[in-house]
Protein backbone atom coordinates (compact mmCIF):
# COMPACT_ATOMS: atom_id res chain seq x y z
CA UNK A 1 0.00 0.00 0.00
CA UNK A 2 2.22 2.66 -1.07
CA UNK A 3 1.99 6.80 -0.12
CA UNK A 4 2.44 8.83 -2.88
CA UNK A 5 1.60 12.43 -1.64
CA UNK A 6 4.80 14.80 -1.49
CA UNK A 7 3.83 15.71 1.74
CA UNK A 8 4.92 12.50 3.40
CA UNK A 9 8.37 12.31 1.57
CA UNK A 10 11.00 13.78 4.73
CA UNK A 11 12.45 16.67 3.33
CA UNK A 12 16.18 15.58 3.47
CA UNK A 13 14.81 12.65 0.72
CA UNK A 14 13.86 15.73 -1.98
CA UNK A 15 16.81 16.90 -4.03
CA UNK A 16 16.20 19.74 -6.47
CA UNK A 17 19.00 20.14 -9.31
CA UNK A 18 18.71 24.21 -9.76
CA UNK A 19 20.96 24.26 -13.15
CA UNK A 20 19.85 21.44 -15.40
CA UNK A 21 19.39 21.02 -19.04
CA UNK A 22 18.45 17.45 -20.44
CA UNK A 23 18.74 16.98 -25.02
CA UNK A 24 18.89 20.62 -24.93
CA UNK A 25 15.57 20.75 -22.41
CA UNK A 26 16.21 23.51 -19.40
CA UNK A 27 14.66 21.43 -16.31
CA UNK A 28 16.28 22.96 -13.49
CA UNK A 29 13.94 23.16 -10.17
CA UNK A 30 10.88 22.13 -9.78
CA UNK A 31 10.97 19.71 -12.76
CA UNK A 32 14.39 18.09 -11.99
CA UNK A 33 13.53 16.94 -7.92
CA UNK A 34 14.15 13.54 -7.42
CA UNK A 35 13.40 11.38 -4.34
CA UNK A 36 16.63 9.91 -2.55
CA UNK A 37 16.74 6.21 -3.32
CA UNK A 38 17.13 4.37 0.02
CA UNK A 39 16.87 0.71 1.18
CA UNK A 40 14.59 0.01 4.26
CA UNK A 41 16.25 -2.31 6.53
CA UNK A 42 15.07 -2.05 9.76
CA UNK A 43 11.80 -3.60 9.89
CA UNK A 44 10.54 -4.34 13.53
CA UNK A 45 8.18 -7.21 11.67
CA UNK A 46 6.26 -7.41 15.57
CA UNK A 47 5.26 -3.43 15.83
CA UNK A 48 1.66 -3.96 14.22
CA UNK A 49 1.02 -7.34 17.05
CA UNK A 50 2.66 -4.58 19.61
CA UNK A 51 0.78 -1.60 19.18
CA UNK A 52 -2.38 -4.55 18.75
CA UNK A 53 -2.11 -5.73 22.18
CA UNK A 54 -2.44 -2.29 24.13
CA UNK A 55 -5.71 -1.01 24.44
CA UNK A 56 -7.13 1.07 22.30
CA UNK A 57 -5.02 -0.82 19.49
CA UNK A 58 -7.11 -3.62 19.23
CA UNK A 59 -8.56 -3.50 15.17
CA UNK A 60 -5.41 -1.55 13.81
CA UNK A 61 -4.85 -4.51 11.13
CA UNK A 62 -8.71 -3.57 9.89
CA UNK A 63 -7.26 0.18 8.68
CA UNK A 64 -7.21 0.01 4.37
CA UNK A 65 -5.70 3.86 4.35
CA UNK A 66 -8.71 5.62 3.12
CA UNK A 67 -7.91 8.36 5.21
CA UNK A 68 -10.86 9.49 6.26
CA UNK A 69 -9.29 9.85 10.35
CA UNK A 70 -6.50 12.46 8.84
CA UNK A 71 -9.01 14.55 7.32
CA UNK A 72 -11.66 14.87 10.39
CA UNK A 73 -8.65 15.45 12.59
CA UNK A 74 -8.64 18.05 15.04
CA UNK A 75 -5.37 18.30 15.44
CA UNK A 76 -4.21 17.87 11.72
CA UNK A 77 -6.18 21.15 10.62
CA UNK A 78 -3.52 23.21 12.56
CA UNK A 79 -0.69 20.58 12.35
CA UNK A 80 -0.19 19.14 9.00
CA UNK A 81 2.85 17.15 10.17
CA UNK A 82 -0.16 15.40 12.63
CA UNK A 83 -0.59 12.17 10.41
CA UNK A 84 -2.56 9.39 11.65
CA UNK A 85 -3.28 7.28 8.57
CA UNK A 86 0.36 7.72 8.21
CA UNK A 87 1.20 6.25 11.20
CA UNK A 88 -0.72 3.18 10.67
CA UNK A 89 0.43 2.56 7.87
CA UNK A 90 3.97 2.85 8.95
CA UNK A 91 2.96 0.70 12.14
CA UNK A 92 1.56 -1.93 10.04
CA UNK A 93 4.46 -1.87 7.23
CA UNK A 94 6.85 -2.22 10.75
CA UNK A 95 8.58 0.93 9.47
CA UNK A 96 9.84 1.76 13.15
CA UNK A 97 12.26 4.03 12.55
CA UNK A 98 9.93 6.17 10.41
CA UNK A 99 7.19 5.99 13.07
CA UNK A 100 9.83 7.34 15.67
CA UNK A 101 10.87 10.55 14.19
CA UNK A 102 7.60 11.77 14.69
CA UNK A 103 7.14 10.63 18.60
CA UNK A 104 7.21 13.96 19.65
CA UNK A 105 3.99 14.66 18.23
CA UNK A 106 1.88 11.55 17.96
CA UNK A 107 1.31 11.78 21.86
CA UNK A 108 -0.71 15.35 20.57
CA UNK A 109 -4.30 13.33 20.00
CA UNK A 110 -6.80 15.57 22.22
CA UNK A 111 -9.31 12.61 22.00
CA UNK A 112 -12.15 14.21 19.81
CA UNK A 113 -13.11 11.17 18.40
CA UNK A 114 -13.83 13.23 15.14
CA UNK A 115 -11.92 10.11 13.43
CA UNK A 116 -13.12 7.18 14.81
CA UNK A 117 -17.06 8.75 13.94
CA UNK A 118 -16.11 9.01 10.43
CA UNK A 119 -13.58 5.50 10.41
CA UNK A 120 -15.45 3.39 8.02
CA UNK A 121 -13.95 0.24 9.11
CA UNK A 122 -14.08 1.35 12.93
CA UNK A 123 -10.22 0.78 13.40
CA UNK A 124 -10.37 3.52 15.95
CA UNK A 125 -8.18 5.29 15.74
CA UNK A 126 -8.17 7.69 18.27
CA UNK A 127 -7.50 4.64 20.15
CA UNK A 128 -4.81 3.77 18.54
CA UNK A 129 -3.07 7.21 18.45
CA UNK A 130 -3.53 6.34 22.42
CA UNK A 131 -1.96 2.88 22.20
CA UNK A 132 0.98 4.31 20.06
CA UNK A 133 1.66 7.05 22.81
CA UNK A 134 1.78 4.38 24.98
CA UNK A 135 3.69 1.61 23.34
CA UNK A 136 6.63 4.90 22.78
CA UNK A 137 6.38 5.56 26.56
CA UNK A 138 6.27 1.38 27.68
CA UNK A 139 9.44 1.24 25.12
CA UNK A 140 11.37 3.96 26.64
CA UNK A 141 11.23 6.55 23.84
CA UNK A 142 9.58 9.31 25.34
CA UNK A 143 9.21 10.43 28.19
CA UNK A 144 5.47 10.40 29.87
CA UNK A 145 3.58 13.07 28.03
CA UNK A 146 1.34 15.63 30.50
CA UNK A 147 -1.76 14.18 29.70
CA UNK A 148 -0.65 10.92 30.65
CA UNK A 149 1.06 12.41 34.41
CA UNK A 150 -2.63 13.62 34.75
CA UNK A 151 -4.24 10.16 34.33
CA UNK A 152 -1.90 8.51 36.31
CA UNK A 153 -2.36 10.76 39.47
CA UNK A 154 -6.00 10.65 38.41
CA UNK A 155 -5.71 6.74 38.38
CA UNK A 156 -3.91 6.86 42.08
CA UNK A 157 -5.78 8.86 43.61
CA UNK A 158 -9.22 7.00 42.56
CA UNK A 159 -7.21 3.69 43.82
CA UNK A 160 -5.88 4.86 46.92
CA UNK A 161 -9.05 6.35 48.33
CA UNK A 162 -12.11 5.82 46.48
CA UNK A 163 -12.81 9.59 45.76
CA UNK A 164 -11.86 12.59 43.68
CA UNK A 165 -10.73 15.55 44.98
CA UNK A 166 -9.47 18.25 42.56
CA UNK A 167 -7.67 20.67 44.51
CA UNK A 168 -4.76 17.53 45.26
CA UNK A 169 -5.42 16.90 41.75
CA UNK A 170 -4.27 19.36 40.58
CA UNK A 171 -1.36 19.90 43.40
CA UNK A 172 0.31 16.93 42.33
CA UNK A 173 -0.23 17.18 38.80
CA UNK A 174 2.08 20.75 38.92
CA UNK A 175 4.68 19.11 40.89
CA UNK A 176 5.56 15.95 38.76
CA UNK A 177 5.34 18.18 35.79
CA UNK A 178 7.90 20.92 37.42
CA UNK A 179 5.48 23.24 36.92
CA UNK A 180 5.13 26.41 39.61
CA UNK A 181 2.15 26.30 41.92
CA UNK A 182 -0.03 28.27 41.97
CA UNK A 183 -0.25 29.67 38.64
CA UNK A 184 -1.74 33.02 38.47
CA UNK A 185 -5.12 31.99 36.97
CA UNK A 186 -5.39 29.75 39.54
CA UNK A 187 -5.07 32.51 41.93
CA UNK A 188 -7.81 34.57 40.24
CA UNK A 189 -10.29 31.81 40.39
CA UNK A 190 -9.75 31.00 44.12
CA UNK A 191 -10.51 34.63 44.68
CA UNK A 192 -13.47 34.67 42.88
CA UNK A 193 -14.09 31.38 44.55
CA UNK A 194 -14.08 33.12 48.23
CA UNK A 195 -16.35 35.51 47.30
CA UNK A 196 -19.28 33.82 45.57
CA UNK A 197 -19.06 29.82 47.48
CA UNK A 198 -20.58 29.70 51.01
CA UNK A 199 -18.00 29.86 53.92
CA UNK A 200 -19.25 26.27 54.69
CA UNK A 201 -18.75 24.72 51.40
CA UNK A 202 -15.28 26.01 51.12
CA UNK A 203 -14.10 25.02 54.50
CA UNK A 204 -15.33 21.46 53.03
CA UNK A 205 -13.33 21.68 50.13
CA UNK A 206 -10.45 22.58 51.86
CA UNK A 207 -10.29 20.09 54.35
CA UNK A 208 -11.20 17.42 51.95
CA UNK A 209 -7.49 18.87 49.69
CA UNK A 210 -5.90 18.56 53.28
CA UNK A 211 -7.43 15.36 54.87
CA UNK A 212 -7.75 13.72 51.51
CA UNK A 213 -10.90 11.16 52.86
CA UNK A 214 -11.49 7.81 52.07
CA UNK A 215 -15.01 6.43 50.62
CA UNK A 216 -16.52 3.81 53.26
CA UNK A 217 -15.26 0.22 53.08
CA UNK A 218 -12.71 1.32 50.23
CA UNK A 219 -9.83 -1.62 50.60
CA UNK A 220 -11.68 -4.81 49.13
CA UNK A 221 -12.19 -2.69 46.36
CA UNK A 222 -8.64 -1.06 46.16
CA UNK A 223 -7.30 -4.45 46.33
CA UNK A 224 -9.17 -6.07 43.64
CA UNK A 225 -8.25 -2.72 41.37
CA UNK A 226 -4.68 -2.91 42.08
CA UNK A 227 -4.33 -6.60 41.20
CA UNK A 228 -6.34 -5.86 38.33
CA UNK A 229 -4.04 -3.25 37.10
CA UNK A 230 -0.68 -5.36 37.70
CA UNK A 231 -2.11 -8.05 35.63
CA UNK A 232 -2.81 -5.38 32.80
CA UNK A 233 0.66 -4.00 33.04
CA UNK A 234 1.75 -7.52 32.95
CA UNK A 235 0.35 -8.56 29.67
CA UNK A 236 1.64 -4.85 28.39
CA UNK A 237 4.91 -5.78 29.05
CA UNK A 238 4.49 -9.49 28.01
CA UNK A 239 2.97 -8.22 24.38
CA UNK A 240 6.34 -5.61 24.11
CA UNK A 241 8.54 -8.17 25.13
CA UNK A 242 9.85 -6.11 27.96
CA UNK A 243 10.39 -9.03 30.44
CA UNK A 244 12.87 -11.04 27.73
CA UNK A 245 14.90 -7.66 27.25
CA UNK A 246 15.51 -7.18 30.80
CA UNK A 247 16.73 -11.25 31.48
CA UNK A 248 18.64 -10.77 28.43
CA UNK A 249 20.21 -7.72 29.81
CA UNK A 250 21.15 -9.64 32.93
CA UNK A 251 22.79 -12.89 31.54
CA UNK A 252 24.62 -10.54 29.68
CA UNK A 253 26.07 -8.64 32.68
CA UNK A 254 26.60 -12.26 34.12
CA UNK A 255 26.54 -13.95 37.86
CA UNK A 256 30.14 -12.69 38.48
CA UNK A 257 29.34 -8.67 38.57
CA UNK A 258 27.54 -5.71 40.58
CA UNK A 259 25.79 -6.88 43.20
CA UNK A 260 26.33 -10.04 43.47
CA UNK A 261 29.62 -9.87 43.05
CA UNK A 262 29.79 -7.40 45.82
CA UNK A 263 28.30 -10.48 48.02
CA UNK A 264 30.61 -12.96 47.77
């Protein structure tokens, strides 16, 4: 399945020959670019079963590049370079390499759905823009993206006590991401906060950002949650092969070295 449009050739591939004349024939510029002639041999032939096996991957190998998710994209209207069809196809043509110089912007997807409404073959694939984020973070070639720091304090917090609170929310989402707290428009709304909520109500909301309470009966349920969640993040790493790399990485450093060797 083969892209044509100019727009996905990397710019580096285009060379332009501005002095050319061919039987006499002045074809210098536009009419003399070429496209570099290169070999691809780095297939990763496992990416497509990969980026499969997260969720939100799941129907990836369904996608026949009609391209109907690029052109109801939110993000792609102000972001050419924001290429989803692309991506699947490079995913499913195991083109890793490819699919990596553009990690710093696939994690972008602000989860309109406008794409998987119009996907004819319901690949989702604002689920699979998810999956892809994730598979780059699970592999180690980005770091966590903001939206995902949110989610996973989001995720704790729900786990740890049953309940939502926003103000330690929010707290703890400016602190992992090194951002200062408070930001000013934070400070404006608080004050507009103390002078329109009842005294009562925001004594209650700030004891409940202080105290952080727990929803009645919470740790059968926190239990079953977490073990739920290992297994997931088990069968993530099993699908990346994560587990193998890190074994392999030990037998290759060997029983006679670092720690153990500083126990004998």
């Amino acid at each position: 399945m083969p892209i044509h449009e100019k727009s996905l050739i990397r710019p580096e591939n285009l060379h332009v020959q501005e002095e050319k004349e061919v039987d006499g024939v002045d074809v210098s510029g536009h009419w003399s670019t070429f496209i570099e002639t290169r070999v691809v041999n780095d297939y990763n032939e496992a990416l497509e079963d990969e980026i499969g096996a997260l969720p939100g991957g799941d129907y990836i190998h369904r996608c026949w590049q009609c391209g109907s998710c690029t052109n109801a994209c939110t993000v792609h209207a102000l972001n050419p370079d924001f290429n989803p069809r692309y991506w699947i196809y490079l995913i499913r043509m195991g083109m890793e390499s490819e699919l990596l110089r553009d990690k710093d912007i696939i994690w972008q997807c602000v989860s309109c759905h406008k794409c998987t409404h119009v996907c004819p073959r319901d690949v989702v694939p604002e689920g699979v823009m998810k999956a892809t984020a994730h598979w780059l973070e699970l592999k180690g070639h980005t770091p966590k993206s903001p939206s995902t720091v949110f989610d996973d304090i989001f995720s704790e917090q729900v786990i740890k006590t049953g309940k939502i609170e926003d103000g330690r929310v929010i707290m703890q989402f400016f602190k992992r991401t090194g951002q200062k707290f408070p930001p000013p428009w934070m400070v404006d709304m608080v004050k507009s906060l103390l002078r329109n909520l009842p005294i009562g109500l925001l004594t209650k909301m700030g004891m409940a950002t202080l105290v952080a309470p727990k929803t009645s009966g919470w740790s059968k349920s926190r239990d079953a949650i977490e073990e739920y969640v290992a297994e997931l993040e088990g069968r993530n790493r099993e699908a990346l092969g994560l587990d193998e790399l890190v074994k392999a990485a030990e037998n290759e450093i060997g029983p006679g070295s670092g720690p153990q060797e500083a126990r004998t």
